[in-house]
Protein backbone atom coordinates (compact mmCIF):
# COMPACT_ATOMS: atom_id res chain seq x y z
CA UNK A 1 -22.01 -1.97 -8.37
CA UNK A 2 -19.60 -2.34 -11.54
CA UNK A 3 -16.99 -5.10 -11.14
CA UNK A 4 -14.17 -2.28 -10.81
CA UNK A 5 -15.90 -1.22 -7.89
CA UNK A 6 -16.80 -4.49 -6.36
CA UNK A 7 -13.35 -5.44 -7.31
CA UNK A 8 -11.25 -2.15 -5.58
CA UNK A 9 -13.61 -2.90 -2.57
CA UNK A 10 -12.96 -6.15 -2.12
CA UNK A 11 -8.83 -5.93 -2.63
CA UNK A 12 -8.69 -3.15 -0.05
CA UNK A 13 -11.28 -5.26 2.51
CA UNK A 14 -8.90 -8.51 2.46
CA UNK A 15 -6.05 -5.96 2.19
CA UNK A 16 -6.73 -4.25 5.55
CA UNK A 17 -7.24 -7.60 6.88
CA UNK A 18 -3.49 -8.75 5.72
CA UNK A 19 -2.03 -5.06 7.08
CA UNK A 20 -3.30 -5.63 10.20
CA UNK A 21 -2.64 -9.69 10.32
CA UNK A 22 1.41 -8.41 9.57
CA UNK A 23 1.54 -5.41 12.12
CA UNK A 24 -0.27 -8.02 14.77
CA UNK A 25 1.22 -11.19 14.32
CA UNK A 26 4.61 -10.31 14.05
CA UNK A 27 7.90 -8.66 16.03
CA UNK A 28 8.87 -5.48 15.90
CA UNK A 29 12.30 -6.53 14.61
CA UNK A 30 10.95 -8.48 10.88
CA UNK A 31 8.91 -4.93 10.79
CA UNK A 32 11.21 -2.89 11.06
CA UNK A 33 14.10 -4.81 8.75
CA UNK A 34 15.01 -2.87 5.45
CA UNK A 35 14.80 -5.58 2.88
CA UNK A 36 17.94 -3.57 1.57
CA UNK A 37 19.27 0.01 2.56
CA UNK A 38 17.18 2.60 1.25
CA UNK A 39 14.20 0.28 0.72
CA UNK A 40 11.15 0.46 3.08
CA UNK A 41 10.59 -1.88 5.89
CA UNK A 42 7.20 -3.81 6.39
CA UNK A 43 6.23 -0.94 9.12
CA UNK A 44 6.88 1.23 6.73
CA UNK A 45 5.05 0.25 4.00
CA UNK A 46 2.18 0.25 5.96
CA UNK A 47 2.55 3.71 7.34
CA UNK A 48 2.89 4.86 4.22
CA UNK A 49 -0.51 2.88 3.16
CA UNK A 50 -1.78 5.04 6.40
CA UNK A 51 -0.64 7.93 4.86
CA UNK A 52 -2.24 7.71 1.59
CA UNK A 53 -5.27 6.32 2.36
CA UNK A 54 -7.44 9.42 3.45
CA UNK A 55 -4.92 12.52 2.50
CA UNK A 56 -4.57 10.86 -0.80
CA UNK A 57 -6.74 8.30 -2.39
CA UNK A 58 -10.14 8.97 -0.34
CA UNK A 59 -9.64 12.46 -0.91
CA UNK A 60 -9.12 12.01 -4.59
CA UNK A 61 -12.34 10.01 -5.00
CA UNK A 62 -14.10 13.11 -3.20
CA UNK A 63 -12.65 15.58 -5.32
CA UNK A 64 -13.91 13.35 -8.38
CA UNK A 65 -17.40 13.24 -6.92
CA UNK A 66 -17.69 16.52 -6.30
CA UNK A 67 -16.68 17.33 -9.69
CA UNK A 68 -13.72 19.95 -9.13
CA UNK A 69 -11.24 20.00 -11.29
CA UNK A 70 -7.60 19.53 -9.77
CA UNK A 71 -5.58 17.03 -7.54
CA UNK A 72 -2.99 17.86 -5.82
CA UNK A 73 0.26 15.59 -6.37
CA UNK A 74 1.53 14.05 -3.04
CA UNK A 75 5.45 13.49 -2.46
CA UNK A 76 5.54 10.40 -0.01
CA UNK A 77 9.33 11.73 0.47
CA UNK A 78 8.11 15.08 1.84
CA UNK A 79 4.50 14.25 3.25
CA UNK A 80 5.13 11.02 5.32
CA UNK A 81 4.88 9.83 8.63
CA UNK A 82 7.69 9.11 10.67
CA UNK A 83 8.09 5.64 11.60
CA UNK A 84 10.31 5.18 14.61
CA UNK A 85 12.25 2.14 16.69
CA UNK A 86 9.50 3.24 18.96
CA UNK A 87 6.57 2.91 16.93
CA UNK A 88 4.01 0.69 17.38
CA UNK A 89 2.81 -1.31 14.79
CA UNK A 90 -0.54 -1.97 16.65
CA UNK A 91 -1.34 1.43 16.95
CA UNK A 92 -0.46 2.02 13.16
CA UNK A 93 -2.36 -1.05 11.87
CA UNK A 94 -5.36 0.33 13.97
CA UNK A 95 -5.14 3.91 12.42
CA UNK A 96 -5.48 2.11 8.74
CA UNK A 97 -8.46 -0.44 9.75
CA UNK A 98 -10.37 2.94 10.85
CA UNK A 99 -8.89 5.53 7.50
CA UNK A 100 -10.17 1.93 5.42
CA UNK A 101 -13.70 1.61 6.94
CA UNK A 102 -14.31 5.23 5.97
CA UNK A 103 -13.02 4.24 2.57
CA UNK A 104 -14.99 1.80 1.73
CA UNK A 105 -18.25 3.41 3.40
CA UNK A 106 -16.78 6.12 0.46
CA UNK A 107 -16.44 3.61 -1.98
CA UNK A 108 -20.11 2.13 -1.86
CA UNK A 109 -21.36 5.69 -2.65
CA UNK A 110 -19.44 6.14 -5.72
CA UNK A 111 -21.90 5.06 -9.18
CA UNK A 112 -21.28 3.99 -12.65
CA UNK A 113 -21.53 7.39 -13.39
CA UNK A 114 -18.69 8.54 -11.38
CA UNK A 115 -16.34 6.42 -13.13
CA UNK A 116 -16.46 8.32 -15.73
CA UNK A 117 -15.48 11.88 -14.00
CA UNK A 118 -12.34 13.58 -14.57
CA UNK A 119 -9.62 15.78 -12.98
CA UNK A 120 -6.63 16.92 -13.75
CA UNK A 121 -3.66 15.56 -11.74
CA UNK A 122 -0.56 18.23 -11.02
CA UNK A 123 2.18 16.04 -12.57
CA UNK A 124 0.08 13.37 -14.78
CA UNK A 125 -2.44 15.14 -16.40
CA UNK A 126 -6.32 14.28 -17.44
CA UNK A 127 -7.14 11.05 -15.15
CA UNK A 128 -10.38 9.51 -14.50
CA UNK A 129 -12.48 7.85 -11.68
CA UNK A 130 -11.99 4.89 -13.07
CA UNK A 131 -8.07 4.95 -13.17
CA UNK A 132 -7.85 5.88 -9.87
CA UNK A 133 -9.42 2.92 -8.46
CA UNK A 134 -7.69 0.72 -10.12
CA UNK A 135 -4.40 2.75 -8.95
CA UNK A 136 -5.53 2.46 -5.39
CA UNK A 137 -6.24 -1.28 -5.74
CA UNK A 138 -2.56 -1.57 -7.45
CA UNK A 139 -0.99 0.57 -5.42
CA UNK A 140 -2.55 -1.22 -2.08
CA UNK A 141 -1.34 -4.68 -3.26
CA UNK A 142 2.00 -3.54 -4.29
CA UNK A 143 2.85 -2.16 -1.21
CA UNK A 144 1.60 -5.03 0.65
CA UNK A 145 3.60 -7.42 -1.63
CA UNK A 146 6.97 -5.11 -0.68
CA UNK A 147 6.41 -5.50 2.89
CA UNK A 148 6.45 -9.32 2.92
CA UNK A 149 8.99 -9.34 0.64
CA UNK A 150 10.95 -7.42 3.51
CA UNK A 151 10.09 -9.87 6.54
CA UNK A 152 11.11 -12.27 3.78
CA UNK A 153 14.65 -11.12 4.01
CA UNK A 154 15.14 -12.55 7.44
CA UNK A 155 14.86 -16.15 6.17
CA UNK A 156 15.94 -16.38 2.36
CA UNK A 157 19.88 -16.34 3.25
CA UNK A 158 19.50 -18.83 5.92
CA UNK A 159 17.51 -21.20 3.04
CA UNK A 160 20.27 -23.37 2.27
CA UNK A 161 20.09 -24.60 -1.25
CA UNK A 162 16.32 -23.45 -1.27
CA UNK A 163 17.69 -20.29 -1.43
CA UNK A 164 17.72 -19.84 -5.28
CA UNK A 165 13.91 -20.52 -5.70
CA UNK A 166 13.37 -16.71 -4.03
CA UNK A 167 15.65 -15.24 -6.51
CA UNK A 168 13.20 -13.29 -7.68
CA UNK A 169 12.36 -11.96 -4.03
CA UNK A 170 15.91 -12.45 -2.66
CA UNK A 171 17.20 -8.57 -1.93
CA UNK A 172 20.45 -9.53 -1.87
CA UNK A 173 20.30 -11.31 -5.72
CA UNK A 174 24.40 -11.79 -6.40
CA UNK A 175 24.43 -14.32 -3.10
CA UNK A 176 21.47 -15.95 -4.18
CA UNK A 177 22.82 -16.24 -7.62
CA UNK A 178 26.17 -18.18 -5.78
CA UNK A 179 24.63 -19.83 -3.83
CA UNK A 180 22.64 -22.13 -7.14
């Protein structure tokens, strides 16, 4: 196993362990809170990380291994799952743990060798095996990092004079800049 591997494999093993620690351990309502209108809310990153997780990046590896030559692009705008007031985030979480065994059971097929395969993506051209993992171990933690930052959202303004050490997390940035 090649550290990119072991590496991708590990991130999206603790990962699915954090998604489901989030949609389990907390209310509906820090879920479901927009850090900021027209930015996703925690339950929505993580439907989204449902969403891409088979139809998108396991399918991608496949398509690598198998050595065809084209992925399809994928417009989270267009090709997403709704997430509702009535959704439950148990029920979502538990859809991911089961799309992210599969993935990894994927994962600890793919070789050395198959890092080095290539396809040609509709919008960004020649891209390998190897970018792709790291994409899907970047694009994993990224979303994960957006959806704290929005459950985050529910305490920075009620921080006090704390509030200016979140700046950089803070959604709404002009009251955290008055308030230092």
């Amino acid at each position: 196993m090649t550290d990119l591997l072991g590496r991708t494999i590990s991130i999206l093993r603790s990962d699915g362990a954090r998604w489901q620690a989030l949609a389990t351990g907390l209310d509906r309502e820090l879920l479901m809170r927009p850090p900021a209108p027209g930015e996703w809310s925690a339950l929505e990153c993580l439907g989204h990380a449902v969403d891409t997780e088979a139809a998108v990046f396991a399918a991608r590896v496949r398509t690598l291994r198998t050595g065809r030559a084209v992925l399809a692009s994928y417009d989270p705008d267009s090709e997403s799952t709704a997430i509702t007031a009535d959704t439950d985030p148990a029920i979502v979480a538990g859809r991911l743990v089961a799309l992210r065994a599969e993935s990894l059971a994927l994962l600890a097929q793919v070789t050395e060798t198959d890092l080095e395969r290539t396809a040609r993506h509709a919008e960004l051209g020649e891209v390998t095996m190897r970018e792709l993992l790291n994409e899907w171990a970047a694009h994993d933690l990224m979303h994960l990092v957006q959806a704290e930052r929005a459950v985050m959202q529910a305490f920075i303004p009620h921080s006090g004079p704390w509030r200016r050490y979140f700046a950089d997390h803070d959604a709404d940035v002009s009251r955290a800049d008055a308030s230092g």
